[in-house]
C-alpha atoms as a PDB file:
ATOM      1  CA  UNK A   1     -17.593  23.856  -7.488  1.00  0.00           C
ATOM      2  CA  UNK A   2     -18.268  24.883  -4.228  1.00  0.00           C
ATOM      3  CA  UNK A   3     -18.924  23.026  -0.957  1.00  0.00           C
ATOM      4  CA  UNK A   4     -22.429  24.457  -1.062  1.00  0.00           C
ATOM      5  CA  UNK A   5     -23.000  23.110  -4.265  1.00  0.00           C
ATOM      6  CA  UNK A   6     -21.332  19.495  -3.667  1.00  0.00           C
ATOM      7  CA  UNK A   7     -23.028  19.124  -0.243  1.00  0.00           C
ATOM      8  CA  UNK A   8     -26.510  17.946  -1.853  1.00  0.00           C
ATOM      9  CA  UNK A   9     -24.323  14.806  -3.584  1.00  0.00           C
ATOM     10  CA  UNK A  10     -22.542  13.696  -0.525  1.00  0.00           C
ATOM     11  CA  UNK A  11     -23.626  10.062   0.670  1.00  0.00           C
ATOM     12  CA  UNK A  12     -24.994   9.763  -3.289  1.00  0.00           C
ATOM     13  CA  UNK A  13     -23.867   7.686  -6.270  1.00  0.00           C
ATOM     14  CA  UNK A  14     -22.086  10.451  -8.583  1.00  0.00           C
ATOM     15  CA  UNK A  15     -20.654  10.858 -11.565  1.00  0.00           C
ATOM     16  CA  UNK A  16     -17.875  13.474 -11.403  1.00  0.00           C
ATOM     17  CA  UNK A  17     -16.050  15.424 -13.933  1.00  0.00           C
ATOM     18  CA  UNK A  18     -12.405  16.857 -12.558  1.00  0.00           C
ATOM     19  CA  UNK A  19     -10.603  19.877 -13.491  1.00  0.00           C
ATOM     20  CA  UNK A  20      -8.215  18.171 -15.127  1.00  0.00           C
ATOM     21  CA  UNK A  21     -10.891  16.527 -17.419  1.00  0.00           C
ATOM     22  CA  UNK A  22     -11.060  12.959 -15.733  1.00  0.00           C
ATOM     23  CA  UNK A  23     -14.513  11.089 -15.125  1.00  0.00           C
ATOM     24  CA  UNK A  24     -14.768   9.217 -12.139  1.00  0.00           C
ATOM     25  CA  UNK A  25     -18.134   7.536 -10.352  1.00  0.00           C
ATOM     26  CA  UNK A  26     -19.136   6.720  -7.053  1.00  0.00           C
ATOM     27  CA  UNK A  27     -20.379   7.354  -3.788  1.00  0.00           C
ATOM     28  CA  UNK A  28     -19.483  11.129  -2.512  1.00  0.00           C
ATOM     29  CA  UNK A  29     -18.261  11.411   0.752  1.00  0.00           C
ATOM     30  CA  UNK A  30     -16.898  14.426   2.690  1.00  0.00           C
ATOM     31  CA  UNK A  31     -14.639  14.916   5.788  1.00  0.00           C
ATOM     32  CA  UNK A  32     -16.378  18.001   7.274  1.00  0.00           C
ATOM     33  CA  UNK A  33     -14.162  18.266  10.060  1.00  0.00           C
ATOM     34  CA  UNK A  34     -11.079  19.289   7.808  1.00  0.00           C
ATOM     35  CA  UNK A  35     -12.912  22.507   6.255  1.00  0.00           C
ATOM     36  CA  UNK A  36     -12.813  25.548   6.549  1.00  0.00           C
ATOM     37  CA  UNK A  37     -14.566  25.839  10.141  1.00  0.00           C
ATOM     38  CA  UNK A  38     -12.089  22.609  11.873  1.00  0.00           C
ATOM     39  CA  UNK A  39      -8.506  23.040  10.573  1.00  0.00           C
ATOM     40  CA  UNK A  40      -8.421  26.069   9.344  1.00  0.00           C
ATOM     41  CA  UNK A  41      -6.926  25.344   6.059  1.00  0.00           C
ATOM     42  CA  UNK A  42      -9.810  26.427   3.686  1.00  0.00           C
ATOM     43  CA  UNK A  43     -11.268  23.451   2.161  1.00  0.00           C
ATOM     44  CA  UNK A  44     -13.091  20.541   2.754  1.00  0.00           C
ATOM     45  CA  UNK A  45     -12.031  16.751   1.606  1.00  0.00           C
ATOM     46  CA  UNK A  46     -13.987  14.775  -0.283  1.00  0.00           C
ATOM     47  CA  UNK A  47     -13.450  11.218  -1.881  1.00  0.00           C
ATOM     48  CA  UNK A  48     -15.392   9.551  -4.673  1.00  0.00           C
ATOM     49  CA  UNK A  49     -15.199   5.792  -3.621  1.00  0.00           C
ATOM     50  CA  UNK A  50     -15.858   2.852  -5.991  1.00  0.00           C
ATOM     51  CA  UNK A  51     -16.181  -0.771  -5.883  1.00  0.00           C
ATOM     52  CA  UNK A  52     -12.779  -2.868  -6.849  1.00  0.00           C
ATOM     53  CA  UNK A  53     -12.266  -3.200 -10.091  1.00  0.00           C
ATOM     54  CA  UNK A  54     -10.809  -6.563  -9.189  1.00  0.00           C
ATOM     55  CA  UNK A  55     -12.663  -9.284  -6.838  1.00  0.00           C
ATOM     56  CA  UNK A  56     -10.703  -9.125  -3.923  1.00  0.00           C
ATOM     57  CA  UNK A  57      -8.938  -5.835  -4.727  1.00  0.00           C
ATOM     58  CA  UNK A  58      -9.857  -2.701  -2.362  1.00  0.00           C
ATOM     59  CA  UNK A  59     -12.445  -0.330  -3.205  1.00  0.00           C
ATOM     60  CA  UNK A  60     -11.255   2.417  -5.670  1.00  0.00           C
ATOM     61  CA  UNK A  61     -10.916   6.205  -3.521  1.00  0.00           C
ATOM     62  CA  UNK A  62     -10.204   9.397  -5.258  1.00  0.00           C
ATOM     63  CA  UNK A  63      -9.156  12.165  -2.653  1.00  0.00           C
ATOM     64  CA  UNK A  64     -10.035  15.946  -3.560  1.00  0.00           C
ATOM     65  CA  UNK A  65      -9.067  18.371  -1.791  1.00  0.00           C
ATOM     66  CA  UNK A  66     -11.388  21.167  -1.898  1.00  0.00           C
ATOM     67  CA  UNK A  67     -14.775  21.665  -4.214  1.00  0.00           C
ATOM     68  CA  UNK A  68     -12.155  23.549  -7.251  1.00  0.00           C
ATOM     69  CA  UNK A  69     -10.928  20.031  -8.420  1.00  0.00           C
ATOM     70  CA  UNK A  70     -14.960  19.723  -9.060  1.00  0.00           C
ATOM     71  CA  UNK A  71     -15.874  20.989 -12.712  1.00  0.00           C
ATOM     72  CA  UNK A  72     -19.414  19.066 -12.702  1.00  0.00           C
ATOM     73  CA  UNK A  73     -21.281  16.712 -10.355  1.00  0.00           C
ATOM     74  CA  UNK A  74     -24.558  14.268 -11.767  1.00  0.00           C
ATOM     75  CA  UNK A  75     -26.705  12.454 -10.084  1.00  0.00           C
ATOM     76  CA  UNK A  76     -25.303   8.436 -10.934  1.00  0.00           C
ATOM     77  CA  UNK A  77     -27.986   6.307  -9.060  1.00  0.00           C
ATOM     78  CA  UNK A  78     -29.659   4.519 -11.928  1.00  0.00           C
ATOM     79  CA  UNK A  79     -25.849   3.434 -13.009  1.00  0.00           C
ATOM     80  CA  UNK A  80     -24.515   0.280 -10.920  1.00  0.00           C
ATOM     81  CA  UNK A  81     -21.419   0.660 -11.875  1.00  0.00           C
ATOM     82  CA  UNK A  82     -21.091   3.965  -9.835  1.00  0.00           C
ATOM     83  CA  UNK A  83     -22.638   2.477  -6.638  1.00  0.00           C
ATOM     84  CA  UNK A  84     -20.650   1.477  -4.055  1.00  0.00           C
END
């Protein structure tokens, strides 16, 4: 996908399917300033962050490194497992 198309998800409770056919769910962020327009390396970052799956444990982060590792994005805000 593309960062046009990811942008309205960012902040949002998301269900994501990867390129390399992995689910993952939680809140969407991005690091704008490492696109294409701050260091120059043609992508932006994004991270799907989850709650522990432990108590006590550290909240869950995927990196991605550009929109491509994005096959499909859904809206995940009626699922509380997906919220962070």
């Amino acid at each position: 996908m593309t960062d046009q198309e990811l942008a309205p998800y960012v902040g949002k409770a998301v269900r994501v399917t990867l390129a390399d056919g992995r689910l993952v769910a939680g809140t969407l962020h991005a690091d704008d300033a490492d696109d294409a327009h701050g260091h120059g390396h043609g992508h932006s970052h994004y991270a799907i962050v989850s709650d522990p799956i432990r108590e006590g444990d550290q909240k869950v982060r995927e990196l991605l490194h550009g929109g491509d590792a994005v096959v499909s994005v859904e809206d995940a805000s009626d699922d509380p497992a997906a919220i962070e």
